[in-house]
Protein backbone atom coordinates (compact mmCIF):
# COMPACT_ATOMS: atom_id res chain seq x y z
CA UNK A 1 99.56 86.11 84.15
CA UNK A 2 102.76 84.71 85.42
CA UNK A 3 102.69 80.64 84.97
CA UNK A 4 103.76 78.37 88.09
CA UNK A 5 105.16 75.52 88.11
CA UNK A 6 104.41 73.33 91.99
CA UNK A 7 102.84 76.30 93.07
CA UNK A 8 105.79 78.88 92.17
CA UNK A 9 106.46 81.26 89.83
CA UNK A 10 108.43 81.14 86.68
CA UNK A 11 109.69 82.99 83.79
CA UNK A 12 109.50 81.80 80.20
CA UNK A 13 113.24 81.44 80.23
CA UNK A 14 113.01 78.72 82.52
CA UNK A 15 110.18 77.29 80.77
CA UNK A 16 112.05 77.37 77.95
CA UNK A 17 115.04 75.80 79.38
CA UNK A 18 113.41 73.13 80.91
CA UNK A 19 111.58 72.05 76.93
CA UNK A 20 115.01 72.00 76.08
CA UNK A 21 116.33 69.49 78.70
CA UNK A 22 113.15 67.17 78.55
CA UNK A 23 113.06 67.38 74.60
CA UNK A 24 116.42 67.96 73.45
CA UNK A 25 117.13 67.34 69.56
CA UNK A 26 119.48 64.39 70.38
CA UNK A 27 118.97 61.98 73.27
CA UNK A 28 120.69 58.53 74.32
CA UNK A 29 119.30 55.48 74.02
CA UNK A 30 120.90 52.50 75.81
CA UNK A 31 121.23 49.08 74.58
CA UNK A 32 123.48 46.08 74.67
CA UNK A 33 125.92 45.26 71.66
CA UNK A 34 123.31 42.52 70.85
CA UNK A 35 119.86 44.66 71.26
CA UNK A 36 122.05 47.32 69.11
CA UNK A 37 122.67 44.22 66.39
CA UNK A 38 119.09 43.69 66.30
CA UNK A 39 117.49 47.23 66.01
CA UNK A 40 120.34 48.07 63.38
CA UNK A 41 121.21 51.22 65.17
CA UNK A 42 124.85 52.39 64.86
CA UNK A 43 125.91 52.79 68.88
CA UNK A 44 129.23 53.82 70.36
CA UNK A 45 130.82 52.40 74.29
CA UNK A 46 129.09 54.23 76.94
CA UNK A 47 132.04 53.85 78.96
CA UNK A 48 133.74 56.84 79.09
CA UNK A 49 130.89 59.42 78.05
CA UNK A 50 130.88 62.54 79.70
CA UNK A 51 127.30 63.62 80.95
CA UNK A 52 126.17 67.40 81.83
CA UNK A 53 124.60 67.33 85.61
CA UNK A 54 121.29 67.88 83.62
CA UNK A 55 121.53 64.93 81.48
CA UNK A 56 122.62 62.78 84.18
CA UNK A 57 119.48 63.36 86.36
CA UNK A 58 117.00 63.92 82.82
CA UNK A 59 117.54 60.57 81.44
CA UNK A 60 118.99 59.18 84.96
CA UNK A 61 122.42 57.78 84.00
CA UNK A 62 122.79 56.83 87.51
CA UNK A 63 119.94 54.03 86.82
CA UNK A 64 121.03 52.91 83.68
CA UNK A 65 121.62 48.93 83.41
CA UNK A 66 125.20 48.26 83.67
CA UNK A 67 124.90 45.77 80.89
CA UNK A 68 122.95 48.36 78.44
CA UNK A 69 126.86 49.84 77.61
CA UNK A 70 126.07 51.01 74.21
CA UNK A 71 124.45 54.21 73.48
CA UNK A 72 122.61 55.13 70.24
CA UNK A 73 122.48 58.79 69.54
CA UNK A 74 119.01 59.92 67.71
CA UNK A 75 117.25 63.46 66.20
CA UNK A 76 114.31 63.81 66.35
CA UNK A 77 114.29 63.69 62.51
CA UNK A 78 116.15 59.95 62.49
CA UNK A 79 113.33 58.55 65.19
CA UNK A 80 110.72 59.76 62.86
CA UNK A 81 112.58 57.84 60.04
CA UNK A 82 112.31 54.63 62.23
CA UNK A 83 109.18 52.22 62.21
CA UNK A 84 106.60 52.11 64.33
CA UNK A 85 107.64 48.93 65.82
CA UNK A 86 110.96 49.49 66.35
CA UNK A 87 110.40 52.76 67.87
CA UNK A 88 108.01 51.30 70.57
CA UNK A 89 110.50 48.26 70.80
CA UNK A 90 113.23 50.99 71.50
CA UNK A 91 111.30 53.04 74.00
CA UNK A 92 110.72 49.23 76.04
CA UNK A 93 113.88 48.81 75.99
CA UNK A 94 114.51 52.08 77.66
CA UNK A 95 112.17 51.47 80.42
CA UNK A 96 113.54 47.93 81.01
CA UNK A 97 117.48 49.40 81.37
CA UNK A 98 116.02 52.31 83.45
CA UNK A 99 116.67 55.44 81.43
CA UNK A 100 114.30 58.16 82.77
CA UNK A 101 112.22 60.77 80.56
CA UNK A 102 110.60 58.35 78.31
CA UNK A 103 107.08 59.09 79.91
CA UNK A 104 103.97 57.11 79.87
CA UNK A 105 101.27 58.78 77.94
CA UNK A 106 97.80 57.53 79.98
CA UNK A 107 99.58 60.23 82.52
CA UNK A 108 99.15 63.11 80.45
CA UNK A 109 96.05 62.28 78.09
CA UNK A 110 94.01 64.90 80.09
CA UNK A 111 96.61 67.66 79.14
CA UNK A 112 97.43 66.93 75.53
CA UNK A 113 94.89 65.94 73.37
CA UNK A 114 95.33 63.40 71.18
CA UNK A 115 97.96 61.79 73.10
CA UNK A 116 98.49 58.09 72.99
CA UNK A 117 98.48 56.20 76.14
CA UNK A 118 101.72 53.92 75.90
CA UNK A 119 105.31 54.93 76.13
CA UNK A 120 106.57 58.39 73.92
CA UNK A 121 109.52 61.41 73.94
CA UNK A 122 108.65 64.88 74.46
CA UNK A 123 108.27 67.21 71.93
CA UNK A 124 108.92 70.79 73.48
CA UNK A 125 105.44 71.69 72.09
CA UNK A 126 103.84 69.23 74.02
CA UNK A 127 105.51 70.53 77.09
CA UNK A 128 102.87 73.21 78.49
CA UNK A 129 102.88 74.75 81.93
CA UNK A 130 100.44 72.27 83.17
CA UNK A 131 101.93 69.22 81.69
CA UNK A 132 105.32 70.46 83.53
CA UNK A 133 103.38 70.73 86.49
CA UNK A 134 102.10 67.43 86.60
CA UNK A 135 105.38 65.35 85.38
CA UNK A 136 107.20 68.14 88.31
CA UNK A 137 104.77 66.89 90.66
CA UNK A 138 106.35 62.89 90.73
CA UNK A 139 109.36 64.43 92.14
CA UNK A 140 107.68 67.39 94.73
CA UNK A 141 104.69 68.02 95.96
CA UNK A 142 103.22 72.10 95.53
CA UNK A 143 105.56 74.53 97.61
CA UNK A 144 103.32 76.15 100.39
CA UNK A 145 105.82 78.70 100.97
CA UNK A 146 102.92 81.38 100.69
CA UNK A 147 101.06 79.84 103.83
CA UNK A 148 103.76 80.72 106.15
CA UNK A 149 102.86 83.80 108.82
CA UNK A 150 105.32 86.40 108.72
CA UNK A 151 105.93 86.04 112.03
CA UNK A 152 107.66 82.74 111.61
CA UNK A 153 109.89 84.31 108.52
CA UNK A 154 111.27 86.61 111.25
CA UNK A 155 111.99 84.05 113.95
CA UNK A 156 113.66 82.04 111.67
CA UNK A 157 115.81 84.69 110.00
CA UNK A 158 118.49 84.63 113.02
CA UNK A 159 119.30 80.89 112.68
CA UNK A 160 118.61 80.86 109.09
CA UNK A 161 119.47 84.04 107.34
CA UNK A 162 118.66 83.41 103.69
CA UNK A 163 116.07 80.95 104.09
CA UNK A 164 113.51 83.13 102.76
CA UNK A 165 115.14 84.07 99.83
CA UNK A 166 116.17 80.24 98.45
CA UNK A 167 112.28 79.35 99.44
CA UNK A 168 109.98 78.36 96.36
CA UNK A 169 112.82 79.07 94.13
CA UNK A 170 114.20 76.38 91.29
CA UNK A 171 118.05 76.02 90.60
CA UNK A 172 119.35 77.99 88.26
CA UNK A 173 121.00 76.74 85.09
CA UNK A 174 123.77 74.04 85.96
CA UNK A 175 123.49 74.68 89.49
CA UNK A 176 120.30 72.21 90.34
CA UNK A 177 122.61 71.53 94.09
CA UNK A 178 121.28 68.82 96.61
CA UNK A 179 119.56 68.80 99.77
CA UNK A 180 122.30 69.12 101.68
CA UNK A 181 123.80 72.74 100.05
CA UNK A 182 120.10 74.00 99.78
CA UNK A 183 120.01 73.49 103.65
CA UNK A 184 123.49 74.87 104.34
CA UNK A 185 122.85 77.80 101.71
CA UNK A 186 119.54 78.60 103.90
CA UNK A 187 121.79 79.30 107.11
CA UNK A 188 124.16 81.38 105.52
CA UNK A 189 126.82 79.32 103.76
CA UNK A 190 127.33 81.62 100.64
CA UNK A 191 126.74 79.60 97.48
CA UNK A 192 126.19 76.51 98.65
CA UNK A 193 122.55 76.01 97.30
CA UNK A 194 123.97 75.77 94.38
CA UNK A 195 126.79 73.03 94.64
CA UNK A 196 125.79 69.34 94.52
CA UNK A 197 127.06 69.16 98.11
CA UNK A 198 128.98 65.84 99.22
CA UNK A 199 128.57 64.23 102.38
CA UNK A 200 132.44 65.07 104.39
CA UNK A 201 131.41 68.91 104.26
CA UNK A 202 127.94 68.55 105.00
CA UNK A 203 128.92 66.53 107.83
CA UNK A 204 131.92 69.08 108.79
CA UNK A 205 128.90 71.82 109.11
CA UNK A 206 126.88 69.83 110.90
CA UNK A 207 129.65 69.12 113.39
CA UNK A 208 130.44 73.20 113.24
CA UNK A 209 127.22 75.01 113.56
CA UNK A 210 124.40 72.78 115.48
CA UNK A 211 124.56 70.81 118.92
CA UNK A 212 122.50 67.38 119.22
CA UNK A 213 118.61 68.39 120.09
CA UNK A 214 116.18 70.87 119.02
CA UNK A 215 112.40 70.77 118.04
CA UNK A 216 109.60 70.33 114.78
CA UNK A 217 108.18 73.44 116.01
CA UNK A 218 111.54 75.28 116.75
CA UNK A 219 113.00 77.30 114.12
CA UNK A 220 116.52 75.99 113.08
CA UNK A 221 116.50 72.40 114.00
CA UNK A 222 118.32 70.43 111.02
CA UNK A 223 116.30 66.88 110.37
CA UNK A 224 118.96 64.69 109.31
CA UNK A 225 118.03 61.04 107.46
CA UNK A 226 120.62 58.68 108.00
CA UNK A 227 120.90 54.73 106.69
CA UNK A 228 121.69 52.17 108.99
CA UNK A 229 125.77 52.56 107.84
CA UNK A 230 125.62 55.96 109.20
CA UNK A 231 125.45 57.49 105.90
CA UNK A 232 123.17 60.40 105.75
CA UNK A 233 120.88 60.35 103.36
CA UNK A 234 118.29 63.74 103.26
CA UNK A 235 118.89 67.05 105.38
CA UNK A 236 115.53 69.57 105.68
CA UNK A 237 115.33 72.44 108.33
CA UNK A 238 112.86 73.92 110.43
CA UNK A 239 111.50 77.23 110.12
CA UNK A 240 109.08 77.36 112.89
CA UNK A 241 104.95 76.77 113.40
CA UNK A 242 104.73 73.26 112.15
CA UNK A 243 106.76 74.46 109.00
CA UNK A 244 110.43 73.20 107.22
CA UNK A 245 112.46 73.58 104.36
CA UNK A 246 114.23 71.66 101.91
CA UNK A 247 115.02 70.34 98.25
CA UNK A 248 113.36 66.29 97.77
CA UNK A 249 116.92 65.51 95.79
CA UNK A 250 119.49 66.90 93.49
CA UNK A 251 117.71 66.81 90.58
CA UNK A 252 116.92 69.95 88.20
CA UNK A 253 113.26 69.74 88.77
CA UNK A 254 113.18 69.61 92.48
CA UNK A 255 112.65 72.99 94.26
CA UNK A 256 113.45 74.48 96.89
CA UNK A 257 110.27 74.36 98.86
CA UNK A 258 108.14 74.68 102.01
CA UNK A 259 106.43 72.22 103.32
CA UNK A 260 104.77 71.14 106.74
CA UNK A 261 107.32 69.50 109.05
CA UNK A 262 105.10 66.19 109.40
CA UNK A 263 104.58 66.32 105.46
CA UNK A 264 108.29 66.00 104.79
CA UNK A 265 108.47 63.57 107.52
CA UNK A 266 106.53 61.34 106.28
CA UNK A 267 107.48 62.04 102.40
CA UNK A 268 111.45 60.59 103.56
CA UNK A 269 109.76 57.84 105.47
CA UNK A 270 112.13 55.17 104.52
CA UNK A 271 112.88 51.28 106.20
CA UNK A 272 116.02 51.20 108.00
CA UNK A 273 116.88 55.14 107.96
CA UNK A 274 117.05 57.08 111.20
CA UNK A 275 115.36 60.26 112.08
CA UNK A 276 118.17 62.59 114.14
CA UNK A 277 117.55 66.76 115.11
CA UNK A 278 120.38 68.67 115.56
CA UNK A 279 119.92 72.79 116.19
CA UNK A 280 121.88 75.31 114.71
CA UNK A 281 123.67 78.14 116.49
């Protein structure tokens, strides 16, 4: 029986990969000088560190505390080593400078028995189908990519020629991409699912391939989210019948998925970003 992950299939190599990025045998913790004093945990500058795409969005380095700009280095065999208290001081600390992956156990008690209900790391035992399912599920909501007619693959295939494909698929290793290259990659742009695609060529294909206009029910009509500075901000596509595709963000465990048009609408919802249709062709 294949396992899925948000409703879509998966090998055991990416399960695999993905224990290994959530429970790697040496993660960062961040601290300042003084917190690092206290705890009596050798740290190094975190200026300067070079992070892997994964790491960046695993433990999100993009959210980290500017004044946490130590980093302590642990196995799993020296956090064992530490006490109790210091490891549950630690993992508060964590939480407070906004690293990601230190998840709260109440969330997972139904999956893994024995489980305690405060703050933990992932062991890659611990990391079942269904628990990767449900910690998946905070950043997408189950691909319904199976739900769409036939009909409406066809339609959209001549405004979006490898949309089908790239639908209810995850990123390949080191190649999570963004929103933006997932929807470009979907009408034809070769690779670019793949790329973590800036905004000045996303905007140069939007200015290229579509014309202002289009409609939810059309197949091919780009929904583009921009903030009030013009910026955009999240790109999905129509496919036709009420459906659209597109990846939530740039991180690893966002897919590429199908959802209903109003579903994603409402998902990107956000105060003081603007709602604008272009259609491609």
């Amino acid at each position: 029986m294949t396992d899925r992950i948000l409703n879509i299939p998966v090998t055991p190599a990416d399960l695999c990969r993905w224990r290994l990025l959530l429970a790697p045998e040496r993660q960062p913790f961040f601290l300042t000088a003084g917190e690092s004093q206290g705890l009596e945990l050798p740290s190094q500058p975190r200026a300067g560190h070079s992070w892997t795409p994964e790491d960046r969005d695993t433990f999100t380095i993009w959210n980290v505390a500017g004044q946490a700009d130590r980093v302590a280095w642990l196995t799993f065999g020296q956090w064992a080593q530490l006490p109790q208290a210091k490891r549950r001081a630690l993992l508060g600390l964590q939480v407070r400078h906004g690293r990601g992956n230190v998840p709260l156990g109440q969330h997972y008690v139904s999956l893994v028995p024995g489980l305690t209900p405060g703050r933990f790391l992932w062991r890659a035992e611990l990391l079942t189908p269904a628990v990767l399912d449900r910690l998946f599920l905070a950043g997408a909501a189950p691909c319904q990519r199976d739900l769409v007619p036939r009909g409406v693959w066809k339609r959209a295939a001549s405004s979006l020629p490898r949309v089908e494909a790239l639908a209810g698929t995850f990123a390949e290793d080191g190649q999570a991409g963004n929103c933006f290259g997932a929807v470009m990659g979907a009408a034809g742009i070769a690779e670019a699912e793949h790329a973590w695609m800036q905004r000045a060529p996303f905007e140069a294909f939007v200015r290229d391939h579509t014309s202002p206009g289009g409609g939810d029910d059309q197949p091919g009509t780009l929904l583009i989210w921009r903030s009030a500075d013009g910026l955009s901000q999240h790109a999905a596509v129509t496919l036709g019948g009420g459906w659209a595709f597109h990846k939530p963000s740039q991180s690893w465990m966002t897919p590429r998925q199908v959802l209903p048009v109003r579903t994603i609408i409402r998902r990107h919802r956000t105060r003081g970003h603007r709602l604008s249709r272009f259609s491609l062709g």
